[in-house]
N, C-alpha and C. Protein backbone atom coordinates (compact mmCIF):
# COMPACT_ATOMS: atom_id res chain seq x y z
N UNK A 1 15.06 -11.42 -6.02
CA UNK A 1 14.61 -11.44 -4.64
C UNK A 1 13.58 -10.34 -4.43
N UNK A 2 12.44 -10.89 -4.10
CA UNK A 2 11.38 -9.33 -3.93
C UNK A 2 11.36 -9.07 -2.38
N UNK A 3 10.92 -8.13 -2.41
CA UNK A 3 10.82 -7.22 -1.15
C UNK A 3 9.15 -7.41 -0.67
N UNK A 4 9.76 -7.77 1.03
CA UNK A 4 7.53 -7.81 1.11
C UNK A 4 7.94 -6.70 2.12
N UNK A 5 6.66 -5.66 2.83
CA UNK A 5 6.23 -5.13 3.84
C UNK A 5 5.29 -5.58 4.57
N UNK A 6 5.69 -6.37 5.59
CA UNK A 6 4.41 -6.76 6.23
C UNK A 6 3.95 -5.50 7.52
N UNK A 7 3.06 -5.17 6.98
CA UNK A 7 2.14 -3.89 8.51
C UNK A 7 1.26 -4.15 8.92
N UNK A 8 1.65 -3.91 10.45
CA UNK A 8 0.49 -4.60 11.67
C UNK A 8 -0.56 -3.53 11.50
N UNK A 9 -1.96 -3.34 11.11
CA UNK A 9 -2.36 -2.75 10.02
C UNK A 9 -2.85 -1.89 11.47
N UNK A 10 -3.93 -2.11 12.54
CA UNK A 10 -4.51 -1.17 13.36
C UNK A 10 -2.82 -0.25 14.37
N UNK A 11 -2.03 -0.99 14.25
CA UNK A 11 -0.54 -0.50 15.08
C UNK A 11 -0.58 0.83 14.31
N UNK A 12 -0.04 0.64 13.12
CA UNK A 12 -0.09 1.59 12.01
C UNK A 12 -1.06 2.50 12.28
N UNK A 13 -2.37 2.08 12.18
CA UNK A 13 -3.27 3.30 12.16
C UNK A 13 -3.46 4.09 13.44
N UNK A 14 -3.85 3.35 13.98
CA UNK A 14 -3.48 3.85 15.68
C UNK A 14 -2.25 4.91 15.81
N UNK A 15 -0.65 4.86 15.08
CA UNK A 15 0.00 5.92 15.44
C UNK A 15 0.31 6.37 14.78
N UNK A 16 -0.61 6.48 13.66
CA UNK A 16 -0.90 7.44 12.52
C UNK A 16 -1.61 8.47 12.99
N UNK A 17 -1.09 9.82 13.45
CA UNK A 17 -2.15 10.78 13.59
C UNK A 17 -3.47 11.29 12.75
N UNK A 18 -2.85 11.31 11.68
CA UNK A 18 -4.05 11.77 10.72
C UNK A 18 -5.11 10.87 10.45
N UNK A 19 -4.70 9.18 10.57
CA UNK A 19 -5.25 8.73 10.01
C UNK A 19 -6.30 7.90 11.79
N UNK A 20 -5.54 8.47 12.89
CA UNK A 20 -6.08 7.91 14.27
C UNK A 20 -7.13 9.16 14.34
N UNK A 21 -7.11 9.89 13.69
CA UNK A 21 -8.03 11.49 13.75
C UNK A 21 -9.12 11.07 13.06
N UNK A 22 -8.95 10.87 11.89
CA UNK A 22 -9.95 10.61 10.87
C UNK A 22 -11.07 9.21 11.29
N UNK A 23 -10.31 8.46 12.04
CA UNK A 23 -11.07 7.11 12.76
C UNK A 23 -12.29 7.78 13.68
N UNK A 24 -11.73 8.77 14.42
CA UNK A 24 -12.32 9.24 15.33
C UNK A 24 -13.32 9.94 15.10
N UNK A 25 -12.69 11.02 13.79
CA UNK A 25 -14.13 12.27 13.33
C UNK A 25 -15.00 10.84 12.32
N UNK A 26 -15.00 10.31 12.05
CA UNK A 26 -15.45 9.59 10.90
C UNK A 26 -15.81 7.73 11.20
N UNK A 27 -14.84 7.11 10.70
CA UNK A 27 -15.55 5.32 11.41
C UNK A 27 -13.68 5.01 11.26
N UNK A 28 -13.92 3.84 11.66
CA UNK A 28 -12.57 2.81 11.33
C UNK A 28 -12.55 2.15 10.21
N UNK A 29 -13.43 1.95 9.98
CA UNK A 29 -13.57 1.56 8.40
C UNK A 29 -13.48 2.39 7.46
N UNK A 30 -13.59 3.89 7.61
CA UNK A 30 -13.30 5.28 6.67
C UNK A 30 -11.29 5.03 6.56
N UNK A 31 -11.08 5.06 8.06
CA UNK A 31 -9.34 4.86 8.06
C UNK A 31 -9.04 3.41 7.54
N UNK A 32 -9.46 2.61 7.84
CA UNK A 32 -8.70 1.59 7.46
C UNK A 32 -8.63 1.75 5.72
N UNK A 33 -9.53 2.26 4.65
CA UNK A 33 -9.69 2.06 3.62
C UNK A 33 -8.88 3.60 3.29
N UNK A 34 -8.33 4.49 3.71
CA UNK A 34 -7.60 5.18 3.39
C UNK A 34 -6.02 5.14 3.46
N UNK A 35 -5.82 4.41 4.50
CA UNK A 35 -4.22 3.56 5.15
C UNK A 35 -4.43 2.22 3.12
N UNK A 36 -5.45 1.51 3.63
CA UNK A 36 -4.97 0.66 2.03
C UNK A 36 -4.87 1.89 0.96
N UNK A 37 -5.31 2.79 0.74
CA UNK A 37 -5.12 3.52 -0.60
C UNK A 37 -3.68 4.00 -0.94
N UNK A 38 -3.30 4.40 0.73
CA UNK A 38 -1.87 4.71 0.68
C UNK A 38 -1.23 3.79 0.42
N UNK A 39 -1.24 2.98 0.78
CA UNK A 39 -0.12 1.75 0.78
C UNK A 39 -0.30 1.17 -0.67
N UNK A 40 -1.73 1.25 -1.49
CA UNK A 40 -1.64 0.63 -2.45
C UNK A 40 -0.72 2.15 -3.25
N UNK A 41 -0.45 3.02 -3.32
CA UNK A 41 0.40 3.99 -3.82
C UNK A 41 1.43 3.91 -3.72
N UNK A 42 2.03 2.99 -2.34
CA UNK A 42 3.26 2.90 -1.64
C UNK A 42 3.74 1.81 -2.79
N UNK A 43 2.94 1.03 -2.90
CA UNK A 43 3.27 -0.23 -3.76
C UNK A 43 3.71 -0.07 -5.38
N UNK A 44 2.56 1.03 -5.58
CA UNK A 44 3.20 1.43 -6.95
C UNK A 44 4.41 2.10 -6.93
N UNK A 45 4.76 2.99 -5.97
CA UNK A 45 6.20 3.94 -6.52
C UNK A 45 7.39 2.91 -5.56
N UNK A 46 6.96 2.33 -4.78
CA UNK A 46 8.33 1.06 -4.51
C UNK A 46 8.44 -0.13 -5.20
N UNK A 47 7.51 -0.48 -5.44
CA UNK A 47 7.61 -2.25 -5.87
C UNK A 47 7.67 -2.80 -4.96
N UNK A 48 7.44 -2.46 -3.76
CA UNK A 48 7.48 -3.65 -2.43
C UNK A 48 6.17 -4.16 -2.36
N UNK A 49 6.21 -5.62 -2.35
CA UNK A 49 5.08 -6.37 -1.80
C UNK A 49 4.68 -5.51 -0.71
N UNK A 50 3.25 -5.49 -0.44
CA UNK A 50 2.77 -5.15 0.96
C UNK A 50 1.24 -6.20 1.08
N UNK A 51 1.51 -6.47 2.51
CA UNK A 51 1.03 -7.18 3.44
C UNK A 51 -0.04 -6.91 4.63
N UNK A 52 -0.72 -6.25 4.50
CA UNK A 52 -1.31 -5.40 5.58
C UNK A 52 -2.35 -6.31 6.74
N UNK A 53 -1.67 -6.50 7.85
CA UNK A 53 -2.50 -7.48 8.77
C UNK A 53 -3.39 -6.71 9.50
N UNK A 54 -4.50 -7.03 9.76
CA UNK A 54 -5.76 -6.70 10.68
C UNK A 54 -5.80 -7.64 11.91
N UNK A 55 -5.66 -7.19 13.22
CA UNK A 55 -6.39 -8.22 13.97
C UNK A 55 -7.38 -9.14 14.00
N UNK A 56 -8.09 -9.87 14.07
CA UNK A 56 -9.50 -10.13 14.34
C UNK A 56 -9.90 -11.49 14.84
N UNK A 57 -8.68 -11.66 15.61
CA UNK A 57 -8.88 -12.82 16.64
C UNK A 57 -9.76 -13.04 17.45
N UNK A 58 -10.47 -11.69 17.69
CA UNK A 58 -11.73 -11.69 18.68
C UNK A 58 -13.28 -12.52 18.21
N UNK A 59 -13.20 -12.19 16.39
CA UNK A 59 -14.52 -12.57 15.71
C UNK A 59 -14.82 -14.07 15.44
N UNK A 60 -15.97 -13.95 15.08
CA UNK A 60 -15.92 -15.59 15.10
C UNK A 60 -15.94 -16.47 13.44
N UNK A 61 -15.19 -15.49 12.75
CA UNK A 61 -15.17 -15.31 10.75
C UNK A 61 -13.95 -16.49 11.09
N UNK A 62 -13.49 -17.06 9.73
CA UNK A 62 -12.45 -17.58 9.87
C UNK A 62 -11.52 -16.41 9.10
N UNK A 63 -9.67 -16.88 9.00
CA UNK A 63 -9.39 -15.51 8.31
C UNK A 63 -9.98 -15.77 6.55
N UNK A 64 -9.97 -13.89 6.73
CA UNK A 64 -9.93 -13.46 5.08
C UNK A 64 -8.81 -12.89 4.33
N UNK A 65 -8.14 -13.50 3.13
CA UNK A 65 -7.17 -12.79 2.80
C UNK A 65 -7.76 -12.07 1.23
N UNK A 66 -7.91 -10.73 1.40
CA UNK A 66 -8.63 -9.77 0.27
C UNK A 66 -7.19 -9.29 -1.01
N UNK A 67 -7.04 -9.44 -2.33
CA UNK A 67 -6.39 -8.44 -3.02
C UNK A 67 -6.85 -7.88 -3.50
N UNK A 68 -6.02 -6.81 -3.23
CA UNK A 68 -6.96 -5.08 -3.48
C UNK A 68 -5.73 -4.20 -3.99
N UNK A 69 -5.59 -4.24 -5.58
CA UNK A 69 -5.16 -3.70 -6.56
C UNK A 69 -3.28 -3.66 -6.03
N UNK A 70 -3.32 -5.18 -5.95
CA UNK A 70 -1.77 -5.23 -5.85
C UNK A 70 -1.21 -5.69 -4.43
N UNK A 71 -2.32 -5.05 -3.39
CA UNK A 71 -1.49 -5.40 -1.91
C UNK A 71 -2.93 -6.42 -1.71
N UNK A 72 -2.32 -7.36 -0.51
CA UNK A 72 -2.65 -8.21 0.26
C UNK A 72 -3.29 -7.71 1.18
N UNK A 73 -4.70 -7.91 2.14
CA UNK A 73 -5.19 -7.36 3.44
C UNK A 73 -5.79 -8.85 3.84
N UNK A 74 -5.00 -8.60 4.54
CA UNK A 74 -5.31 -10.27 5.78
C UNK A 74 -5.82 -9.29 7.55
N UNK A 75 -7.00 -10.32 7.83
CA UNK A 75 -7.90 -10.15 9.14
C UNK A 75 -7.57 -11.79 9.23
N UNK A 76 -6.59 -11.61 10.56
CA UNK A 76 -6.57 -13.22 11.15
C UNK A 76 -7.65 -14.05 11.34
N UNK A 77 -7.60 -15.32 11.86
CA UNK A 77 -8.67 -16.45 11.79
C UNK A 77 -8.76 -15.88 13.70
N UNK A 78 -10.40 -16.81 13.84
CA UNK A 78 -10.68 -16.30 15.42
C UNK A 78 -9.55 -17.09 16.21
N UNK A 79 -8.90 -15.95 17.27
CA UNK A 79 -8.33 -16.76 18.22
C UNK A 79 -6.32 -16.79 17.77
N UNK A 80 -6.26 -15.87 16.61
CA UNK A 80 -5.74 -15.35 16.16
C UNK A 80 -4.81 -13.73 16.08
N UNK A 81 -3.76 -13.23 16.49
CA UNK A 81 -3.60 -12.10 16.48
C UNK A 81 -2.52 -11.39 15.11
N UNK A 82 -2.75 -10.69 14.75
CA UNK A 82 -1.75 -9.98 13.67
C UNK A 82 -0.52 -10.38 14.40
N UNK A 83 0.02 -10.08 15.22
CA UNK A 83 1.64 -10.38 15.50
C UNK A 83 1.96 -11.76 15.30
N UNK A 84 1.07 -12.98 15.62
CA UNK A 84 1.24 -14.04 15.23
C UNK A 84 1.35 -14.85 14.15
N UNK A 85 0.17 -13.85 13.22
CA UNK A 85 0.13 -13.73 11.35
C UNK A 85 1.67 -13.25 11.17
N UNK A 86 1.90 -12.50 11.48
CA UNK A 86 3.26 -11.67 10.60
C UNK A 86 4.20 -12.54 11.13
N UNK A 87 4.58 -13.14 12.60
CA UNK A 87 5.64 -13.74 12.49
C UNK A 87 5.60 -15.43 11.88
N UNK A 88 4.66 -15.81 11.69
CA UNK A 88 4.40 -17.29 10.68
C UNK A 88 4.85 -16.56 9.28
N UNK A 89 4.34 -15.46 9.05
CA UNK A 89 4.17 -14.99 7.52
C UNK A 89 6.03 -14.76 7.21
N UNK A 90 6.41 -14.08 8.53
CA UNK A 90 8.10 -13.92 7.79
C UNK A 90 8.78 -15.24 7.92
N UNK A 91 8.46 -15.84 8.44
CA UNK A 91 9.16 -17.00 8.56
C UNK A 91 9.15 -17.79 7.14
N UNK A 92 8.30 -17.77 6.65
CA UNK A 92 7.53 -18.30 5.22
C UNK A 92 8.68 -17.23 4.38
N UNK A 93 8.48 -16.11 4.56
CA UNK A 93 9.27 -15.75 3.24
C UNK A 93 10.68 -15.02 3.65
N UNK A 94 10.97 -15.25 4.61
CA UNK A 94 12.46 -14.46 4.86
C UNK A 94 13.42 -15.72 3.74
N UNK A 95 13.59 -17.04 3.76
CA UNK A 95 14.29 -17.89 3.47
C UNK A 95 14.62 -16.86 2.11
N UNK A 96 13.84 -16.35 0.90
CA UNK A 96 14.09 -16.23 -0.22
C UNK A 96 13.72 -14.85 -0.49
N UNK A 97 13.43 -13.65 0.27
CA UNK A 97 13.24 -12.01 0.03
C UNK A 97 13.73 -11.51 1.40
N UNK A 98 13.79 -10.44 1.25
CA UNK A 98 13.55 -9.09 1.91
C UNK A 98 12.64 -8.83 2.50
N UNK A 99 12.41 -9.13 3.59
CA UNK A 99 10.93 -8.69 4.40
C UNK A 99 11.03 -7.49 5.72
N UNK A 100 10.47 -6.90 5.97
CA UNK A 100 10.67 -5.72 6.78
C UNK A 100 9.11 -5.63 7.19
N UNK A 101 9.14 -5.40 8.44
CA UNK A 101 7.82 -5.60 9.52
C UNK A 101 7.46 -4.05 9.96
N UNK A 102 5.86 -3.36 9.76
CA UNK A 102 6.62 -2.26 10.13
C UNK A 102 5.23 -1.90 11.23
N UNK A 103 5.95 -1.70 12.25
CA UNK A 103 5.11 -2.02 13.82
C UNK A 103 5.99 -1.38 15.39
N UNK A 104 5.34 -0.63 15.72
CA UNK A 104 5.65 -0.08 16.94
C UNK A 104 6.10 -1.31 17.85
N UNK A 105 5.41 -2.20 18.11
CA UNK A 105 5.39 -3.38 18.88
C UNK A 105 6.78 -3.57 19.33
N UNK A 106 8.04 -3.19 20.19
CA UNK A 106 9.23 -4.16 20.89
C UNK A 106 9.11 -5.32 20.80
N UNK A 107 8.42 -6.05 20.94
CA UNK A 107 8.57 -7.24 21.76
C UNK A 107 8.43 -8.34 19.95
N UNK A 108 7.73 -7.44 18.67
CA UNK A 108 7.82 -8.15 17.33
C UNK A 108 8.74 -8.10 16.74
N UNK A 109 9.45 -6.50 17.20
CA UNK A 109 10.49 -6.15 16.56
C UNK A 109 11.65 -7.39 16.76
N UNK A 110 11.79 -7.27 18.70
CA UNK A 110 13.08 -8.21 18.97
C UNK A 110 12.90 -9.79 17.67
N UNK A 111 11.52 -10.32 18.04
CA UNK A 111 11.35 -11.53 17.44
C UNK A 111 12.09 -11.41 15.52
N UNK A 112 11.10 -10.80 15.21
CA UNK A 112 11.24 -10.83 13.69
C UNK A 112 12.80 -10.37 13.46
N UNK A 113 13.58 -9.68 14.30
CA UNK A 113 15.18 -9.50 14.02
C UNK A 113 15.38 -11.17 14.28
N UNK A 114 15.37 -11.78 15.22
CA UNK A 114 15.70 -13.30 14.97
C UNK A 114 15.22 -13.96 13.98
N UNK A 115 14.19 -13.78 13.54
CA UNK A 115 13.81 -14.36 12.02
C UNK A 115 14.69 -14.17 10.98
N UNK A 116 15.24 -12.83 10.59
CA UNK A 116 16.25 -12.70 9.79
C UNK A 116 15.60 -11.44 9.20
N UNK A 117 13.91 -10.85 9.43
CA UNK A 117 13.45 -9.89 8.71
C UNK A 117 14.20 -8.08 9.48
N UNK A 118 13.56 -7.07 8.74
CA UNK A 118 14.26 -5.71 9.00
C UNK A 118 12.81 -5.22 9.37
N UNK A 119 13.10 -4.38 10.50
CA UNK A 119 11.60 -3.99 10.99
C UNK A 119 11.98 -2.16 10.72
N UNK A 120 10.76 -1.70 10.06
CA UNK A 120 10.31 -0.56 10.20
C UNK A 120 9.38 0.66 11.24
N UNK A 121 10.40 1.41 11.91
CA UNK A 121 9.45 2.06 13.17
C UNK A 121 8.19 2.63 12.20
N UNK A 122 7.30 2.68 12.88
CA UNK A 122 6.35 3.40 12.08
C UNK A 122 6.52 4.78 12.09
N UNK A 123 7.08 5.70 12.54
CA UNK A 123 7.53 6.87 11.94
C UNK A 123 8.77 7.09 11.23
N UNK A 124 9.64 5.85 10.95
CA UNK A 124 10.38 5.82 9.55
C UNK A 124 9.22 5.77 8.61
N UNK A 125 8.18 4.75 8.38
CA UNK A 125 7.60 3.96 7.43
C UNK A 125 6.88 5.64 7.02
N UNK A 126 6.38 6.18 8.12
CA UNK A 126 5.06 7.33 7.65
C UNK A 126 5.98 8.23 6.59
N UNK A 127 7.41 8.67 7.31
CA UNK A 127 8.44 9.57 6.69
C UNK A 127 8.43 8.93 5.14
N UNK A 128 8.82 7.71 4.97
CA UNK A 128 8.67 7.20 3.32
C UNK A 128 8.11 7.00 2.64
N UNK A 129 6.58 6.80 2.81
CA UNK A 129 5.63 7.09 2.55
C UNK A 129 5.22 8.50 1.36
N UNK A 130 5.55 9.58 3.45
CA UNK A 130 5.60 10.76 1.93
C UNK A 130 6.44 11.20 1.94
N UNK A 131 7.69 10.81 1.54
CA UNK A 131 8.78 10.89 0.69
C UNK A 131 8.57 10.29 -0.74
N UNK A 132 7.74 9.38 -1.20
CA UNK A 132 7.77 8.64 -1.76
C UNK A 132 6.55 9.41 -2.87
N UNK A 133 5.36 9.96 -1.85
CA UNK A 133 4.33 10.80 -2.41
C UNK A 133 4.56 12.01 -3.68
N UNK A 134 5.58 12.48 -2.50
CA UNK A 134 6.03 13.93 -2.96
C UNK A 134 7.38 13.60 -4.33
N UNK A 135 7.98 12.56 -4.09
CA UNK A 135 8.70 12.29 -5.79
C UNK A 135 7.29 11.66 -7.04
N UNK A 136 6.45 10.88 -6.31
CA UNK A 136 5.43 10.92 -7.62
C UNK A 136 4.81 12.26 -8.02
N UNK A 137 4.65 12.87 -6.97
CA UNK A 137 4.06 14.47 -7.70
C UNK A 137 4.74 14.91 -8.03
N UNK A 138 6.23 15.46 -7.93
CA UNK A 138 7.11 16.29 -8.59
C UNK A 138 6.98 15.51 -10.35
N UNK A 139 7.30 14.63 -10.06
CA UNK A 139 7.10 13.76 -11.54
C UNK A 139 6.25 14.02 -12.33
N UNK A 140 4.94 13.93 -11.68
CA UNK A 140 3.77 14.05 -11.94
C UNK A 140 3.38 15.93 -12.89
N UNK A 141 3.65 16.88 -11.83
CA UNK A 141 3.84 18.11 -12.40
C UNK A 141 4.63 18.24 -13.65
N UNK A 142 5.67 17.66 -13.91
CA UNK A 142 6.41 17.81 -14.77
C UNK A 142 6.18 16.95 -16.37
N UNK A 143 5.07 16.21 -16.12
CA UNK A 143 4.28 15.80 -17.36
C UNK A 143 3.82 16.52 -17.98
N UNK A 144 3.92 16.69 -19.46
CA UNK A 144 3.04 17.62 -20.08
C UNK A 144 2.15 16.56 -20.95
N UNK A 145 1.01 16.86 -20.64
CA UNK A 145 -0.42 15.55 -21.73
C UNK A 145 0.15 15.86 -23.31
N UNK A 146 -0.33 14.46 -23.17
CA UNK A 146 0.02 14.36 -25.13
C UNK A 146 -1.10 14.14 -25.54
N UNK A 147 -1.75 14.95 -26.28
CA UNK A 147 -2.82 14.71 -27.21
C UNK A 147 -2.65 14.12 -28.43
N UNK A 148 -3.80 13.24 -29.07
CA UNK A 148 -3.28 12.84 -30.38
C UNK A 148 -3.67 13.84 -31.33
N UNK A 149 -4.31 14.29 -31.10
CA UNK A 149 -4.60 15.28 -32.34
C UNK A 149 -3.41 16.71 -32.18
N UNK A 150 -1.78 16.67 -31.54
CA UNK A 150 -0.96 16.95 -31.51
C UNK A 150 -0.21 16.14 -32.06
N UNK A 151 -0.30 15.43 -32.49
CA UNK A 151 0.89 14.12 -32.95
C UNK A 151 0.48 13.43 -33.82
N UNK A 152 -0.61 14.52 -34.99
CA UNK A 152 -0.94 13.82 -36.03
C UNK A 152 -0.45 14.49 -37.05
N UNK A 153 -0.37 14.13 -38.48
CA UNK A 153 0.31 14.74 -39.10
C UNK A 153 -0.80 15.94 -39.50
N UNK A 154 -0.26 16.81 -40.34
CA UNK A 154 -1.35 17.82 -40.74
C UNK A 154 -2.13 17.72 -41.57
N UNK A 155 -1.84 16.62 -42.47
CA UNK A 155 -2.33 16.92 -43.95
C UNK A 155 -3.74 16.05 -43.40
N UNK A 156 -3.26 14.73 -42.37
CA UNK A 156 -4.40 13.48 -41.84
C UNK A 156 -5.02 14.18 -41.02
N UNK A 157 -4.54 15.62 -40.36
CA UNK A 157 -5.63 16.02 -39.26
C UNK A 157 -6.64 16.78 -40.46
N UNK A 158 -6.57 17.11 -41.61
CA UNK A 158 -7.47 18.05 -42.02
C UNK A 158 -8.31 17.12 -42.79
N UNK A 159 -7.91 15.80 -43.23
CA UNK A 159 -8.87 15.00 -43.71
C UNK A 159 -9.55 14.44 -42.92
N UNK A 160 -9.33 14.42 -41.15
CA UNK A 160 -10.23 13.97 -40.94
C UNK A 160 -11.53 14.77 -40.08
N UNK A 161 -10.72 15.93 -40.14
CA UNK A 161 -11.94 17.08 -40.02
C UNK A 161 -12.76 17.21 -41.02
N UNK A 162 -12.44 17.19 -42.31
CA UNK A 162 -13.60 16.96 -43.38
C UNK A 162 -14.90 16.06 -43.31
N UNK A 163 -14.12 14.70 -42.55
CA UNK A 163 -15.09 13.56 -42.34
C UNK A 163 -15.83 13.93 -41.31
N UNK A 164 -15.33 14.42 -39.88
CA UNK A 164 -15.99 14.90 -38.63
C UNK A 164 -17.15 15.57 -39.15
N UNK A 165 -16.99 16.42 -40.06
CA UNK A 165 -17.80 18.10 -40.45
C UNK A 165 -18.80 17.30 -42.03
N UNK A 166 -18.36 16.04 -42.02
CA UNK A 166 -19.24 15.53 -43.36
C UNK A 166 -19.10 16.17 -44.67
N UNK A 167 -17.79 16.67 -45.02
CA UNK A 167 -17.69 17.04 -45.90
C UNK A 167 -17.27 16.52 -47.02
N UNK A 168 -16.56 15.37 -46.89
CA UNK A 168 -15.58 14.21 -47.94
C UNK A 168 -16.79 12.92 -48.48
């Protein structure tokens, strides 16, 4: 049974401080592509599917669904809203996973609990996030690099310094 995260992607960023800051000093398109970097990180140290919805019911594109190194980024079709994507989308996969919605929104939350999915406040989701950060770096620190020319034998590292140096 896999696990999806579906995130109402501007909800998210919007009460993301750092990342509602960075929209502001910088573009929305600077945040939105830093929210996917996270999440594509999120994806590696959980294994949870992630789902990241964009509004864009307003435009006149039809939707786009982009993969971008593992997660999903869906911008609805015109006339279209992310809350309406995510609750078609859990409906589709609650029957056979784990799906968890993760969105400030009341009124998605109540819904998607009748679907059968688990909704995430977005300041649980931010908290696990970097919880999740901070066990890949501890990990991470605690690597020591393996070189091969450490893990060769001695007699093959000096023959092939002969060859390096043109001496054989």
């Amino acid at each position: 049974m896999a696990e999806y995260v579906l995130v109402d992607g501007y909800n998210l960023l919007f009460n993301w401080p750092e990342l509602n800051r960075l929209k502001e000093e910088t573009s929305l398109e600077h945040a939105r592509e830093v929210l996917k970097e996270r999440l594509i990180n999120y994806r590696a140290l959980t294994g949870r599917e992630i789902i990241l919805v964009y509004d864009a019911h307003l435009q006149k594109e039809s939707r786009r669904e982009i993969l971008d190194a593992g997660i999903t980024i869906v911008f609805t079709e015109s006339g279209e809203t992310a809350d309406q994507f995510i609750e078609r989308k859990v409906q589709e996969l609650v029957p056979n996973n784990r799906v968890f919605v993760a969105t400030q929104d009341e009124l998605q939350q109540k819904l998607i609990f009748g679907y059968g999915a688990f909704r995430i406040p977005i300041r649980e989701l931010l908290a696990e996030l970097s919880e999740e950060e901070k066990k890949a770096k501890k990990i991470f620190e605690n690597i020591t690099p393996q070189w091969l020319e450490d893990r060769i034998d001695q007699q093959v590292k000096k023959k092939l310094d002969k060859i390096r140096k043109g001496k054989m």
